[in-house]
Protein backbone atom coordinates (compact mmCIF):
# COMPACT_ATOMS: atom_id res chain seq x y z
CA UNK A 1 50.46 -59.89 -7.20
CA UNK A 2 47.72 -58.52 -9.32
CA UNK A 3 47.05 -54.37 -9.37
CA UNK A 4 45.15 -52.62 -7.20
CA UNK A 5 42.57 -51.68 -9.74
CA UNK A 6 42.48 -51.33 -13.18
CA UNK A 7 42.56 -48.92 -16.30
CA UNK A 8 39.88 -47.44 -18.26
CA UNK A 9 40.50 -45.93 -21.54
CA UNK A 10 39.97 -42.51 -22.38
CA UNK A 11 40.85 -39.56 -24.55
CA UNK A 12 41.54 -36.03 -25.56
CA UNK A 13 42.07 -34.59 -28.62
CA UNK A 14 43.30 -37.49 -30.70
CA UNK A 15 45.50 -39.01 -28.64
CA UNK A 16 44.51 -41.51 -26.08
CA UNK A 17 45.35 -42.55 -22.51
CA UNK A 18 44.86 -44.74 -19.75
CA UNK A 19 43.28 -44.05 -16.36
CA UNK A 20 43.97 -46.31 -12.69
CA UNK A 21 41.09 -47.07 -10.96
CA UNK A 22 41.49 -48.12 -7.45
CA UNK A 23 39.77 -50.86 -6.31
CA UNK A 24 37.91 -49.91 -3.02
CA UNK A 25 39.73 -50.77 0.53
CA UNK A 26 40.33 -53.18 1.85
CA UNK A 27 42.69 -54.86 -0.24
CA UNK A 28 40.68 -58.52 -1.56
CA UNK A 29 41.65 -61.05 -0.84
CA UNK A 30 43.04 -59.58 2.49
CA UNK A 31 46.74 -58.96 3.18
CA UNK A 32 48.63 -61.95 3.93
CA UNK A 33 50.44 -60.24 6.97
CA UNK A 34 53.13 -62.35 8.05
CA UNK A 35 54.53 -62.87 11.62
CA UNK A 36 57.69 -60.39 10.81
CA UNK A 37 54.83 -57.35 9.70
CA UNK A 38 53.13 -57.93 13.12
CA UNK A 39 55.89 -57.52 15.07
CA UNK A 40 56.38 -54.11 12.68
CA UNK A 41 53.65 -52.98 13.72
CA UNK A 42 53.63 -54.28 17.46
CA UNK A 43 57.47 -51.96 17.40
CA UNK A 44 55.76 -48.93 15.82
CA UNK A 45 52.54 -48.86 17.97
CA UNK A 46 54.97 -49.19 20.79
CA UNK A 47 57.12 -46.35 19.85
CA UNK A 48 53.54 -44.50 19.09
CA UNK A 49 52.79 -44.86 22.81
CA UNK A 50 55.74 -43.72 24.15
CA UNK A 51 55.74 -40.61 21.54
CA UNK A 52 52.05 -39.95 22.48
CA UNK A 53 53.28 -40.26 26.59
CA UNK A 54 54.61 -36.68 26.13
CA UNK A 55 52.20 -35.27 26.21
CA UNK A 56 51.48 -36.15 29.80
CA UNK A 57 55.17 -36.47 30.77
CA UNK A 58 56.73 -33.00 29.62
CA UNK A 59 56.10 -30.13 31.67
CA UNK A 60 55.29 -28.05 28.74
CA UNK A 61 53.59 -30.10 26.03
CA UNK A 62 52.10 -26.89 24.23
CA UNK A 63 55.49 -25.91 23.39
CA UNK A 64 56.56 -29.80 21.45
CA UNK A 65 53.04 -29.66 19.78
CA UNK A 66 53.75 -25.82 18.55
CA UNK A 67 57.50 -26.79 16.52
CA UNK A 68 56.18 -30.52 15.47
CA UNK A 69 53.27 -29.50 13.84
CA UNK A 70 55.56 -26.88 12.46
CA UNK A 71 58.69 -29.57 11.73
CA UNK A 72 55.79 -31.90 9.56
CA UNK A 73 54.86 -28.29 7.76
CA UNK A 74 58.23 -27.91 6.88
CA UNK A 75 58.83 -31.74 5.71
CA UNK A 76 56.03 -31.92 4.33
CA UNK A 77 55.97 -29.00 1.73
CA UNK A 78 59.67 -29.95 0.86
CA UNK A 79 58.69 -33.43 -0.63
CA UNK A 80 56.54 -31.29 -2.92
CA UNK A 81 59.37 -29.13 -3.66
CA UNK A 82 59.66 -26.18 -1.36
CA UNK A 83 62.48 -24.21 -0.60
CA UNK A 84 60.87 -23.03 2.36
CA UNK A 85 63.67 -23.93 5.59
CA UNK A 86 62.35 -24.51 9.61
CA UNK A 87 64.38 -20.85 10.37
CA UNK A 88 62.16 -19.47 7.40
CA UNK A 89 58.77 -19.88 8.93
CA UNK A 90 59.71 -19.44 12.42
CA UNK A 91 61.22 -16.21 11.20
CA UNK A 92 57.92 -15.73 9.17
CA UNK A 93 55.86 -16.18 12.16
CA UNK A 94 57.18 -14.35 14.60
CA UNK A 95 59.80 -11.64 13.14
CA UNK A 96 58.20 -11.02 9.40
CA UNK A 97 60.64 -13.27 7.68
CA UNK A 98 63.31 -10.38 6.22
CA UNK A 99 64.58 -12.01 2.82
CA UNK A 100 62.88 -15.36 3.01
CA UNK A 101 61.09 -17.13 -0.29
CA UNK A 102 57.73 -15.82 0.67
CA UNK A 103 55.75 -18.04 -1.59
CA UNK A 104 57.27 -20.79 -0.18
CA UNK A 105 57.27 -20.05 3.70
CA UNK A 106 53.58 -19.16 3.20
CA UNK A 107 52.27 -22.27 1.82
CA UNK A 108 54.07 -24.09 4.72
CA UNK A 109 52.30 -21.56 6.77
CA UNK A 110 49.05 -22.66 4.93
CA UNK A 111 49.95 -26.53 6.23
CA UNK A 112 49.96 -25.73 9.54
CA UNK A 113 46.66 -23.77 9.31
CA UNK A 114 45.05 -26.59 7.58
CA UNK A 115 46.34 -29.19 10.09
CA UNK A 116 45.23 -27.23 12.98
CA UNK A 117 41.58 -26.32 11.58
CA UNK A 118 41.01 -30.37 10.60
CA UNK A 119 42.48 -31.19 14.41
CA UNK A 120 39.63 -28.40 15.98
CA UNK A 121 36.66 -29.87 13.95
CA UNK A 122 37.42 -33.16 14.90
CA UNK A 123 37.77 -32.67 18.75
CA UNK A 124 36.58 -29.44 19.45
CA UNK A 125 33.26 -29.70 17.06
CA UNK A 126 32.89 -33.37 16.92
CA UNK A 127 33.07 -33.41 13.45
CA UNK A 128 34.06 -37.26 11.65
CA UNK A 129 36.64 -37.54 9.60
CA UNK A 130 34.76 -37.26 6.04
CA UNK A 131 34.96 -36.12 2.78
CA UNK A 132 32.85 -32.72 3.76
CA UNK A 133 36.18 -32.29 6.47
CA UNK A 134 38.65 -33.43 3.78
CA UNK A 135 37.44 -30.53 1.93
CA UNK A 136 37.32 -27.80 4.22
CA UNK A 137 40.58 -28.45 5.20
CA UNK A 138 41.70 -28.63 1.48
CA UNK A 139 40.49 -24.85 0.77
CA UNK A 140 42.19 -23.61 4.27
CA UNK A 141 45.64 -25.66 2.59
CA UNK A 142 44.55 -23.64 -0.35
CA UNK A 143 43.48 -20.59 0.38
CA UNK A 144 46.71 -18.20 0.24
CA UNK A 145 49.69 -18.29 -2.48
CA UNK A 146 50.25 -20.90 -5.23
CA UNK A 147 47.41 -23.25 -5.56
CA UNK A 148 44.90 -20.86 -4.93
CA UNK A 149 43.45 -20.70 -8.50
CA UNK A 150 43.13 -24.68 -8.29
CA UNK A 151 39.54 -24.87 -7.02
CA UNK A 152 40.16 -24.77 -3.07
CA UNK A 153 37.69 -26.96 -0.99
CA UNK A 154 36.33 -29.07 -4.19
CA UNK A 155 37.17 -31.93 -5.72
CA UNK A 156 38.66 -31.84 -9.56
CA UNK A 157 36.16 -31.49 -12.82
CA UNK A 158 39.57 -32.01 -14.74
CA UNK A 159 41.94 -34.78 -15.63
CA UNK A 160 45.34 -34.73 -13.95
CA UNK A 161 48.18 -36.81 -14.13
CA UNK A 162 51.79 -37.77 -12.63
CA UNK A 163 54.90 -37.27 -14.33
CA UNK A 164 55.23 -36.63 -18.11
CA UNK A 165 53.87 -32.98 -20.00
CA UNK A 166 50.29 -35.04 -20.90
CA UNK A 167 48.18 -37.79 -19.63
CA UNK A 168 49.15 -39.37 -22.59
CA UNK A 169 53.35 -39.71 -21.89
CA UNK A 170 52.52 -39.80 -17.83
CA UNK A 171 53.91 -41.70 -15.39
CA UNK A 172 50.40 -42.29 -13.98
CA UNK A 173 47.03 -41.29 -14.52
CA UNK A 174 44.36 -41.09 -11.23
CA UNK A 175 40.95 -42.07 -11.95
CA UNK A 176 38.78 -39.49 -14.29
CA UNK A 177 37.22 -36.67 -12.76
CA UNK A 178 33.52 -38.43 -12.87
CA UNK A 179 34.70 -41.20 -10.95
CA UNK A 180 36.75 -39.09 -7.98
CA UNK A 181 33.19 -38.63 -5.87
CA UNK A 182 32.69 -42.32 -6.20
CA UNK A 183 36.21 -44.07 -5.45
CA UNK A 184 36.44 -40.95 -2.48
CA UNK A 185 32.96 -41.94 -1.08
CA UNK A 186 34.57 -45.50 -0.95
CA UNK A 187 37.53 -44.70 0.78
CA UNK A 188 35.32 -42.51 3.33
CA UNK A 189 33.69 -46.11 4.14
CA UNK A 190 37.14 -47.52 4.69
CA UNK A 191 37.92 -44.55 7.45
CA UNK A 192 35.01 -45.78 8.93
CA UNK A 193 35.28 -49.21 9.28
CA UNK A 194 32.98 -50.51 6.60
CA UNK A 195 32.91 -53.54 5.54
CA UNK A 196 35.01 -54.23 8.21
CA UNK A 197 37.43 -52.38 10.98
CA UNK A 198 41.15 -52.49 10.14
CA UNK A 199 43.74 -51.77 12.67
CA UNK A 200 44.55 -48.18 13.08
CA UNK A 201 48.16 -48.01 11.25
CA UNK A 202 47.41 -50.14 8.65
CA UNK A 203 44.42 -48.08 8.15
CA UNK A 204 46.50 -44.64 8.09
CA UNK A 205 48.86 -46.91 5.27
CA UNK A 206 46.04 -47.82 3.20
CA UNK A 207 44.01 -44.84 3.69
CA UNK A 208 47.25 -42.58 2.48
CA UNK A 209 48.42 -44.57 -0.85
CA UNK A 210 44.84 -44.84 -1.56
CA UNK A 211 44.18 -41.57 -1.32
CA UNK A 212 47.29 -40.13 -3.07
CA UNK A 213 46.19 -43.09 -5.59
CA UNK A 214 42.89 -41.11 -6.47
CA UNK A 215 44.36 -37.55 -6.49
CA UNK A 216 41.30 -36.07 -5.57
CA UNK A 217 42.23 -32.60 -6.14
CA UNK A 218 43.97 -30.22 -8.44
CA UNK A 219 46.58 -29.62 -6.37
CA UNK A 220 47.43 -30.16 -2.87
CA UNK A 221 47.35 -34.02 -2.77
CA UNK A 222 50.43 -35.18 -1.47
CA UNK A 223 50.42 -32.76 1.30
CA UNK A 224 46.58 -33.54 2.45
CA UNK A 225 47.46 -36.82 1.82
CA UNK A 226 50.67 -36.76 4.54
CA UNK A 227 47.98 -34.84 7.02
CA UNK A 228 45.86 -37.32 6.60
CA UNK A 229 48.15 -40.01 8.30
CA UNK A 230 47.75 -37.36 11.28
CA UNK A 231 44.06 -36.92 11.46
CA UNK A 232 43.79 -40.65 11.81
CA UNK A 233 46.03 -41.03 14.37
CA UNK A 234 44.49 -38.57 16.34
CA UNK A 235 40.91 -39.24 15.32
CA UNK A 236 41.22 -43.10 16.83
CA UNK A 237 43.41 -41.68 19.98
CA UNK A 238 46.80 -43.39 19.00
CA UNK A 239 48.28 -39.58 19.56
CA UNK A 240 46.36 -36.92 21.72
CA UNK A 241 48.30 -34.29 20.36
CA UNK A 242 50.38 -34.43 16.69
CA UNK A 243 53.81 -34.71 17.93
CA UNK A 244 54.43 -37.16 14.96
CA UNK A 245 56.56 -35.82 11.88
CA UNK A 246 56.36 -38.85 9.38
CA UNK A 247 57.41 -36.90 6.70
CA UNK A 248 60.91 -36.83 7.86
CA UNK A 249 60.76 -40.17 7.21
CA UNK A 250 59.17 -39.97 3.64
CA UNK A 251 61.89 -37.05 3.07
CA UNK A 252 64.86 -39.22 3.27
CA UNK A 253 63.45 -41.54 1.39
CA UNK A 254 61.46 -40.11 -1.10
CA UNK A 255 62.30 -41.78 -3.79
CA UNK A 256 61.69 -45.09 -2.10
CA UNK A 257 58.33 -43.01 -0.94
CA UNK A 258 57.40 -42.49 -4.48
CA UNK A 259 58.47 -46.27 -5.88
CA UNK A 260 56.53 -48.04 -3.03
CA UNK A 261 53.10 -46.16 -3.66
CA UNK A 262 53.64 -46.91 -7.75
CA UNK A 263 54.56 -50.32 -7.13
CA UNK A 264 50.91 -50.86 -5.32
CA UNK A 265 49.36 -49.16 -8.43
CA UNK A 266 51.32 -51.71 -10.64
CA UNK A 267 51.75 -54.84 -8.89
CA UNK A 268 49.65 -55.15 -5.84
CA UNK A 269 52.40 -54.34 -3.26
CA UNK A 270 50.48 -53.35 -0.57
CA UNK A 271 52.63 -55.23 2.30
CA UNK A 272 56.16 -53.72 0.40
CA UNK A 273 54.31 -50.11 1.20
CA UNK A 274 52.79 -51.15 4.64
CA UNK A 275 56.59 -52.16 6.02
CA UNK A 276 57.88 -49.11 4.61
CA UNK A 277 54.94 -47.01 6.42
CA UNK A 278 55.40 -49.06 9.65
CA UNK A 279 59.45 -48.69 9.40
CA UNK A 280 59.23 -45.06 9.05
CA UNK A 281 56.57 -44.95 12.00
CA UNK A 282 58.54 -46.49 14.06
CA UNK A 283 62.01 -44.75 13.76
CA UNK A 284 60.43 -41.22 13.57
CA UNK A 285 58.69 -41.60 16.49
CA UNK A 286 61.45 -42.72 18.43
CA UNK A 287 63.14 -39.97 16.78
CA UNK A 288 60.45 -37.30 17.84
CA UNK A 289 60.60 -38.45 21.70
CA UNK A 290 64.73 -38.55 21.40
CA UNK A 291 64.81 -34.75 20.89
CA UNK A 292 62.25 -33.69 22.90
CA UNK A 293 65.04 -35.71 25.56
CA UNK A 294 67.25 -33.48 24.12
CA UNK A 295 65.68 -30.03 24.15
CA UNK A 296 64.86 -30.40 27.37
CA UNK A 297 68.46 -31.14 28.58
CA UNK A 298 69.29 -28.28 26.47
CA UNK A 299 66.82 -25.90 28.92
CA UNK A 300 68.05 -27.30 31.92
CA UNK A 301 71.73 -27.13 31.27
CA UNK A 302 71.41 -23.41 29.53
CA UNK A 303 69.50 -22.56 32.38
CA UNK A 304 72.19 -23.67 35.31
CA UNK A 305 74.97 -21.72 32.98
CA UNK A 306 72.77 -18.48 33.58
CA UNK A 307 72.03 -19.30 36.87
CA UNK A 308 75.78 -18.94 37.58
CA UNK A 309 76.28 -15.26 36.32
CA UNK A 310 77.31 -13.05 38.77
CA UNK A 311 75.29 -10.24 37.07
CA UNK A 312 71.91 -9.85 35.03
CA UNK A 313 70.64 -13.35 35.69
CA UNK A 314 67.14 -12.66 36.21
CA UNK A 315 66.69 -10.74 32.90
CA UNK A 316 68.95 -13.46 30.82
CA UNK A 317 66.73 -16.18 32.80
CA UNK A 318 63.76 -14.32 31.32
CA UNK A 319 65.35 -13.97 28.18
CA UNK A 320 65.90 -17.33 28.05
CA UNK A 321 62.25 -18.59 29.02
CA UNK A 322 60.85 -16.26 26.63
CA UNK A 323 63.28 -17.77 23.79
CA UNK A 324 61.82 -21.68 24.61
CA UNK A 325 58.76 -20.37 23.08
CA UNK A 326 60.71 -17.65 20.35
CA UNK A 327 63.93 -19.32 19.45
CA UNK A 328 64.03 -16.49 17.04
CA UNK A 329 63.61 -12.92 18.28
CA UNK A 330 64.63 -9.16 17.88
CA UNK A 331 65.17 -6.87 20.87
CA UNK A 332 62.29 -4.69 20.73
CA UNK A 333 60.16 -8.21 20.55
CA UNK A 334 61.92 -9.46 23.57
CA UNK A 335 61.26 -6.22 25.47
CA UNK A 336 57.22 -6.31 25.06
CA UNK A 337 57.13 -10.53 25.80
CA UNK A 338 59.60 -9.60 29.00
CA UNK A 339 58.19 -6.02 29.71
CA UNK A 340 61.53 -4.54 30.33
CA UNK A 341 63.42 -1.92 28.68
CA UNK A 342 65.37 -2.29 25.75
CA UNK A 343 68.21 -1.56 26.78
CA UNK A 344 67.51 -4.49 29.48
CA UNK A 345 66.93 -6.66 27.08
CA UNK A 346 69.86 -5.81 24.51
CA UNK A 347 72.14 -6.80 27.94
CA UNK A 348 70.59 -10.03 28.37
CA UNK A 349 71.02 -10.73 24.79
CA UNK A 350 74.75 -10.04 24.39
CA UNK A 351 75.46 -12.24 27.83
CA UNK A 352 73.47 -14.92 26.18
CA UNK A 353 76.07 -14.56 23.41
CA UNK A 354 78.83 -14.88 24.94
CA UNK A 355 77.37 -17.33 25.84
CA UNK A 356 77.14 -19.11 22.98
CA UNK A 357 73.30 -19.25 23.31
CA UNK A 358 72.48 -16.83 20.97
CA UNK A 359 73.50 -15.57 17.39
CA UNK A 360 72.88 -12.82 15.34
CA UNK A 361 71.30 -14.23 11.85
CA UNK A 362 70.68 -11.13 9.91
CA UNK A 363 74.37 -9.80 9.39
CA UNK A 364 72.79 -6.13 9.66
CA UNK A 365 73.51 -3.19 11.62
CA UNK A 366 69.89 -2.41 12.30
CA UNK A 367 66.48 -4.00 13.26
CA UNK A 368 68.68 -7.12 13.97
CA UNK A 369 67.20 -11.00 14.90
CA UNK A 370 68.64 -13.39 16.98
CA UNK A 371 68.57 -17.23 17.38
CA UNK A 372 68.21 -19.34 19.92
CA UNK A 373 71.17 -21.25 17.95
CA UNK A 374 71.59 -24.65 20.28
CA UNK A 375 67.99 -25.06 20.22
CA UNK A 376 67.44 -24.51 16.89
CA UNK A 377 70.30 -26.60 15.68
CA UNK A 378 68.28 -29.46 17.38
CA UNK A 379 64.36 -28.44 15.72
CA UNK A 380 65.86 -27.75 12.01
CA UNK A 381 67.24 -31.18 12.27
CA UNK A 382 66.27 -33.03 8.81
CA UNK A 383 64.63 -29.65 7.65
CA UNK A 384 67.61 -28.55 5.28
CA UNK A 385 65.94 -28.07 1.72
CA UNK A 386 66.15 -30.74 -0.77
């Protein structure tokens, strides 16, 4: 198979390197997609509609959407390296995160901003799904912590590179930065079906090795690349809501991850990468409706255990609503969510320990947190650092 582009030559200083230019999507001549890849992708799409079902199905769909978007955060921002955990930003969010990596659990937070504001242009203002949006959401991914003194929002006036201390020793080399507007304009085309349309996944496949082909940006690419795969998804209404967490996928196999999206740079392999995109598709989607199976037998079973106390039901049964939506919480937070006393709530909190429901995860004396442990056993699944 020939590359996917080809090199220019260019240099600084004295020493000289070579720069990949894509050519623009789709692939010519057109992928060769075999009988095997379209039953792939019949499996995934599949799997994609029962995923998407959810949203009608569960009786509180707000509350899967909240922790997934968070879950892909998380995933996310540990292929690039993160030490950031699921725990950590939860705790970050809602109890001020006491001795987490800040740096980290804050540009996880900036993820979840990012996807959020690109989700809200394109439904709520209409916007498409363009290079002006890929931008905005770039400087909101941006905006706080490390990365915020690599030109937010804009495209890069520099050269940057892949692996090695120098474009010259580098793994790879993206295209130079007076040729980013042009091979990002193309692939803008491609998201809108010009030449021609291209089915929906194969389109989020392409679309993402393409785009973390160009680098467009200083810093940020792999993780607008991975949200990317999302806005697609939900831009052509394969998911109403972004329940999908690919990057658990991408996570255990990251190395694979890496390989396959070289491999198109090198050789052409652009149906090795589209099985691999499909495969992880499919079994993290399946995944991502098995534990929302799960949490919710968790609820109902938790909530029959407290049902049988002979005293303080209603408050733990409050307590234990409140924690669906806090799996992490301190007393004095539970007492203004419930609006009961604290001394009601610190009651509810040690029968929910006894339990087994709930653990203390600070080891302090004072100002301590508690976790909805079961539960959260089941969200941080796949989440542990790299």
């Amino acid at each position: 198979m020939p590359p996917s582009g080809y090199h220019v030559t260019l240099a600084t200083g004295v020493e000289g390197y070579r720069a990949f230019l894509p050519a623009p999507l789709p692939p010519e001549p057109p992928l060769q997609i075999e009988e095997q890849d379209w039953d792939l992708m019949e499996r995934a799409n599949r799997a994609l509609g029962r995923l998407d079902a959810l949203t009608i199905l569960l009786p509180d769909p707000a509350l899967f959407i909240y922790f997934y978007v968070r879950k892909e955060a998380v995933l996310s921002s540990q292929i690039e390296g993160t030490q950031s955990s699921f725990s950590d930003l939860i705790l970050f969010e809602h109890e001020g995160a006491p001795g987490v990596p800040k740096g980290d659990v804050r540009e996880v937070s900036s993820y979840v901003a990012a996807m959020m504001h690109g989700l809200n242009r394109l439904r709520r203002d209409g916007f498409p799904l363009s290079l002006r949006l890929l931008r905005e959401i770039h400087g909101v991914l941006l905006a706080k912590g490390r990365g915020s003194d690599k030109m937010p929002g804009e495209f890069r006036r520099s050269q940057n590179w892949i692996g090695g201390s120098r474009p010259g020793n580098a793994l790879y080399v993206p295209p130079p930065p007076d040729r980013v507007v042009d091979c990002m304009g193309n692939l803008e085309l491609f998201l809108h079906d010009k030449p021609r349309r291209t089915p929906v996944l194969i389109k989020a496949a392409l679309a993402h090795a393409q785009f973390e082909t160009i680098h467009p940006f200083l810093d940020g690419n792999g993780r607008l690349g991975r949200l990317l795969i999302t806005l697609i998804l939900c831009a052509e209404d394969v998911l109403r809501e972004p329940l999908l967490y690919l990057s658990l996928h991408l996570k255990r196999h990251r190395k694979e991850y890496y390989e396959r999206l070289q491999r198109v740079r090198t050789d052409g392999d652009w149906l090795g990468w589209l099985r691999f995109f499909l495969t992880g598709v499919e079994e993290t989607a399946q995944e991502a409706a098995s534990t929302a199976k799960r949490i919710l037998d968790l609820f109902e079973n938790d909530r029959r255990r407290i049902e049988s106390l002979r005293r303080g039901a209603s408050a733990c049964l409050s307590l234990h609503q409140a924690l669906q939506r806090h799996p992490v919480l301190s007393i004095p937070t539970g007492a203004k969510l419930l609006r009961l006393s604290a001394p009601t709530v610190r009651a509810a909190v040690e029968r929910l320990k006894d339990l087994g429901l709930l653990r203390e995860i600070t080891g302090r004396r004072r100002d301590r947190i508690y976790a909805y442990a079961p539960y959260m056993k089941i969200l941080e699944a796949g989440t542990e650092p790299i």
